[in-house]
N, C-alpha and C. Protein backbone atom coordinates (compact mmCIF):
# COMPACT_ATOMS: atom_id res chain seq x y z
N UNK A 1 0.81 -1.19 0.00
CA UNK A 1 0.00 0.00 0.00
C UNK A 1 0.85 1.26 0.00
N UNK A 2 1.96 1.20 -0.69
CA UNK A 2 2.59 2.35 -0.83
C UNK A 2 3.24 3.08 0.34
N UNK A 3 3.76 2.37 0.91
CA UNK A 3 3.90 2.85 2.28
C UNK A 3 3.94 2.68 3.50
N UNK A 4 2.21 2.82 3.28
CA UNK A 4 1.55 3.53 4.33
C UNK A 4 1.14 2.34 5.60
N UNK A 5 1.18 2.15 5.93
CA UNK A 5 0.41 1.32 8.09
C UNK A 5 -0.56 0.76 7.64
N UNK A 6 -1.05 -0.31 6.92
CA UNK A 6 -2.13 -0.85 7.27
C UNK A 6 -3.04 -1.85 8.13
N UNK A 7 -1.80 -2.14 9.34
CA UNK A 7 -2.78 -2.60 10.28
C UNK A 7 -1.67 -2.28 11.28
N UNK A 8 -2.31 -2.77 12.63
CA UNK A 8 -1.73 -2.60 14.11
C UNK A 8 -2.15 -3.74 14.75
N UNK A 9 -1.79 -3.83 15.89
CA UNK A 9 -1.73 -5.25 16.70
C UNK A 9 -0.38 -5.89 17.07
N UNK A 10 -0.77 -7.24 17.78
CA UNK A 10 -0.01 -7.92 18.22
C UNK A 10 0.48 -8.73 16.79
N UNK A 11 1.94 -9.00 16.95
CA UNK A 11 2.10 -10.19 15.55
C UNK A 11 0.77 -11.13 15.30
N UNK A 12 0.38 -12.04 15.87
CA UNK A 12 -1.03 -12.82 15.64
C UNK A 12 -1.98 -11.78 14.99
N UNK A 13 -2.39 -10.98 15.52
CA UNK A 13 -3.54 -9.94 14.33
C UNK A 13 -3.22 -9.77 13.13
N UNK A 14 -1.67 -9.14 13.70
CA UNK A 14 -1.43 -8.20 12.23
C UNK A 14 -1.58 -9.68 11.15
N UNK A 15 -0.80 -10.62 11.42
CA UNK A 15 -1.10 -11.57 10.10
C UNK A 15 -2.27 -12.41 9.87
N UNK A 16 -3.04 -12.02 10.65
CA UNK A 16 -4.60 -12.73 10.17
C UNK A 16 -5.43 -11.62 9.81
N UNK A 17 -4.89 -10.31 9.49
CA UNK A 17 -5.79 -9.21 8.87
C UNK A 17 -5.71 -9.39 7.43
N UNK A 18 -6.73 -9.32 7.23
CA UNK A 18 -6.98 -9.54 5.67
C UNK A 18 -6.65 -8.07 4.72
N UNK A 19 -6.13 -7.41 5.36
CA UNK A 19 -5.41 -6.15 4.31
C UNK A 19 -3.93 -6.72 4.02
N UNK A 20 -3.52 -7.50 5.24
CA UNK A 20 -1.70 -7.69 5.45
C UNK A 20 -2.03 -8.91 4.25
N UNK A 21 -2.83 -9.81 4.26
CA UNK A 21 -2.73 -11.01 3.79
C UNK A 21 -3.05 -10.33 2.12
N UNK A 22 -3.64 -9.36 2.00
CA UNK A 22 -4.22 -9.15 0.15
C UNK A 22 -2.76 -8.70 -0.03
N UNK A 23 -2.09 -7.63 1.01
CA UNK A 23 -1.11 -6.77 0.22
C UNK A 23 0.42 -7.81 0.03
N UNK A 24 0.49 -8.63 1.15
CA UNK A 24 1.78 -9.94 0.91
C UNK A 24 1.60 -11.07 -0.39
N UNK A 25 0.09 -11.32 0.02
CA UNK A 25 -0.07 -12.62 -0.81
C UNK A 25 -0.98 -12.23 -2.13
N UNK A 26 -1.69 -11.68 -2.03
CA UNK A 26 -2.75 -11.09 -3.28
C UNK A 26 -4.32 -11.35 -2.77
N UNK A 27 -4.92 -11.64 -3.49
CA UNK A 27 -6.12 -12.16 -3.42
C UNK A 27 -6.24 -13.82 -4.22
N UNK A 28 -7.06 -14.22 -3.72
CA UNK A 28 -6.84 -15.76 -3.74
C UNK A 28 -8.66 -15.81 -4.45
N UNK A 29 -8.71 -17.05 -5.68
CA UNK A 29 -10.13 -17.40 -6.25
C UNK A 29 -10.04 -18.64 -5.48
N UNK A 30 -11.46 -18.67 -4.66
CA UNK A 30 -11.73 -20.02 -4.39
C UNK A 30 -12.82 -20.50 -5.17
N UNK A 31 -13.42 -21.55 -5.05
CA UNK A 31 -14.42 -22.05 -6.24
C UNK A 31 -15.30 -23.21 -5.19
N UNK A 32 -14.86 -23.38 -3.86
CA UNK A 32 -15.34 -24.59 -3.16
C UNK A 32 -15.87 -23.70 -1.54
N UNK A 33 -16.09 -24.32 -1.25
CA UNK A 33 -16.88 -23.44 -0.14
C UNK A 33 -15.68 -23.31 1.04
N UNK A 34 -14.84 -24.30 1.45
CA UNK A 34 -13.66 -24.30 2.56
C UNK A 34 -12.88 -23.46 2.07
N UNK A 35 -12.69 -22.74 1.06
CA UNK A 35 -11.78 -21.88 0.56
C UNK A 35 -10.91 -23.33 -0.51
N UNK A 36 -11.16 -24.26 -0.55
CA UNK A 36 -10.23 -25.01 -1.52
C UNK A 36 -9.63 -24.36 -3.10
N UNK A 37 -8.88 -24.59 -3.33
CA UNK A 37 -8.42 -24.11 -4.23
C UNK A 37 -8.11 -25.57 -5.26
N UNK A 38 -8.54 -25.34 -6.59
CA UNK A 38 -8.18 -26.30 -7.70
C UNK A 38 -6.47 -26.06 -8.30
């Protein structure tokens, strides 16, 4: 995100926030309901 802070917390938060996880990893297509991936 260019920068900028997008989350706060303890280590455990910060990496189960779903801003840290789009901006490290991307966004993910699931197609199955558990999140499975083909």
């Amino acid at each position: 995100d260019m920068g900028q802070k997008i989350a706060d917390g303890t280590p455990d938060e910060v990496r189960a926030n779903p801003r840290v996880i789009k901006a490290y990893l991307g966004e993910t297509k699931t197609n199955a309901p558990g999140g499975a991936r083909d």
